[in-house]
Protein backbone atom coordinates (compact mmCIF):
# COMPACT_ATOMS: atom_id res chain seq x y z
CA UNK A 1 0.00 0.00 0.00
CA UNK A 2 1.29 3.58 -0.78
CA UNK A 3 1.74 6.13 1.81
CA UNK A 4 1.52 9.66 0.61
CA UNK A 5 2.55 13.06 1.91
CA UNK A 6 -0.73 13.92 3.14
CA UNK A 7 -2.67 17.85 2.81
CA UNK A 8 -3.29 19.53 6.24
CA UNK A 9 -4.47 22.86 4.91
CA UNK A 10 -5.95 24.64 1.53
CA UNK A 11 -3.03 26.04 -0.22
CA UNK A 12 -0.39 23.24 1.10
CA UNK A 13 1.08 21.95 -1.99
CA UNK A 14 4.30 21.07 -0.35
CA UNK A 15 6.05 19.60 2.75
CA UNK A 16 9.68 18.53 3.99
CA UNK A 17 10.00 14.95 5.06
CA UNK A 18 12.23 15.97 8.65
CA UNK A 19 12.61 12.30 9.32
CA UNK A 20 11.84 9.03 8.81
CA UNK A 21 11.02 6.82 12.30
CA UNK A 22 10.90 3.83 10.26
CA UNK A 23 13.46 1.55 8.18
CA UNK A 24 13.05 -0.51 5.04
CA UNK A 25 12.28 -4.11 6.57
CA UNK A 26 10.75 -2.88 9.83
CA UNK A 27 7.24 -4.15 10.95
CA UNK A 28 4.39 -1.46 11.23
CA UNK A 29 0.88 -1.30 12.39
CA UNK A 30 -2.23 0.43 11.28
CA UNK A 31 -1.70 4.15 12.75
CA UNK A 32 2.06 3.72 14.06
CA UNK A 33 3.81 7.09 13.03
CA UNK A 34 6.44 6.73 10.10
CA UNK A 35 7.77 10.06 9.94
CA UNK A 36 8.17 13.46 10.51
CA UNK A 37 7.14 16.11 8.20
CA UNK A 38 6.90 20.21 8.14
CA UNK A 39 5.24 22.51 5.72
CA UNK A 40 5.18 26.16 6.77
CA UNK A 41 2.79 26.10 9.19
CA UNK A 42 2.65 22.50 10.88
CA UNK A 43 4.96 20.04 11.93
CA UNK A 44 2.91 16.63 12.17
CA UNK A 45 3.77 12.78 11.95
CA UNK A 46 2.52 10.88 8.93
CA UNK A 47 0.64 7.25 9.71
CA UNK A 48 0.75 4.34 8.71
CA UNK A 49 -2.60 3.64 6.29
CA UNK A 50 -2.31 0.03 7.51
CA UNK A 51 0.15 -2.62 8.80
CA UNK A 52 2.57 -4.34 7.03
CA UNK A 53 6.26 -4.42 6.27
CA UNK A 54 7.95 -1.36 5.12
CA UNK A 55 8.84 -1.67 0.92
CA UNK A 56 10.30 1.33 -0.01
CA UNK A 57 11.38 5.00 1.46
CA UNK A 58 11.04 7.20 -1.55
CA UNK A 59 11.73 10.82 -0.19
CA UNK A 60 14.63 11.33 2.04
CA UNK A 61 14.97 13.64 5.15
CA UNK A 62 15.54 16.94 3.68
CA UNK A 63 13.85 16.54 0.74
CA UNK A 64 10.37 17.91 -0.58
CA UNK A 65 7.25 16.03 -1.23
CA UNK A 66 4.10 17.14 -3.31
CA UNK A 67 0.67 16.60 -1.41
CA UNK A 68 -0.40 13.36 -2.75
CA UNK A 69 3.04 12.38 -3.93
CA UNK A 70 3.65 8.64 -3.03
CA UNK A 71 6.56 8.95 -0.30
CA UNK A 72 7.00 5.41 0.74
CA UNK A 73 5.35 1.47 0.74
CA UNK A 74 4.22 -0.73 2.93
CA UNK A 75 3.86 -4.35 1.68
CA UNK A 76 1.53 -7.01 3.41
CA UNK A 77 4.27 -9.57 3.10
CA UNK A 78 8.39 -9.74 3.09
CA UNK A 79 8.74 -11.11 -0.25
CA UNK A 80 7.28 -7.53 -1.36
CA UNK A 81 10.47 -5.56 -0.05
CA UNK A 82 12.71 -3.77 -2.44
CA UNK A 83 11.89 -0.83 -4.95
CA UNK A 84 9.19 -1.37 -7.33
């Protein structure tokens, strides 16, 4: 499943991803924060949309994200890791 950098206000078009609390391989649950992200006038943590394994980081710290913009994957099973 595809996690994307979510909207938090009407003209947000952008955000930063600050950090990620997560690692490629790691184990998540539905709701477990993944990272950190900023736009100009919030700082909040982006969710996990379900459980699984974590796929693929596609944005790095430092780096900036359109809303909607697909920023990492969560797969329901290990043989699902890697970059797709």
């Amino acid at each position: 499943m595809d996690v994307t950098m979510p909207k938090w206000g009407m003209t947000m078009q952008t955000a930063t991803l600050a950090e990620w609390y997560v690692s490629v391989g790691d184990r998540v649950a539905e709701g477990q924060p993944l990272a950190r992200v900023e736009s100009d006038k919030v700082d909040v943590d982006v969710e996990a949309p379900g459980a699984g394994v974590v796929a693929d980081l596609l944005v790095q710290p430092g780096e900036d994200a359109d809303v909607g913009e697909v920023i990492a994957r969560i797969s329901e099973g290990a043989d699902e890791l890697g970059p797709s």
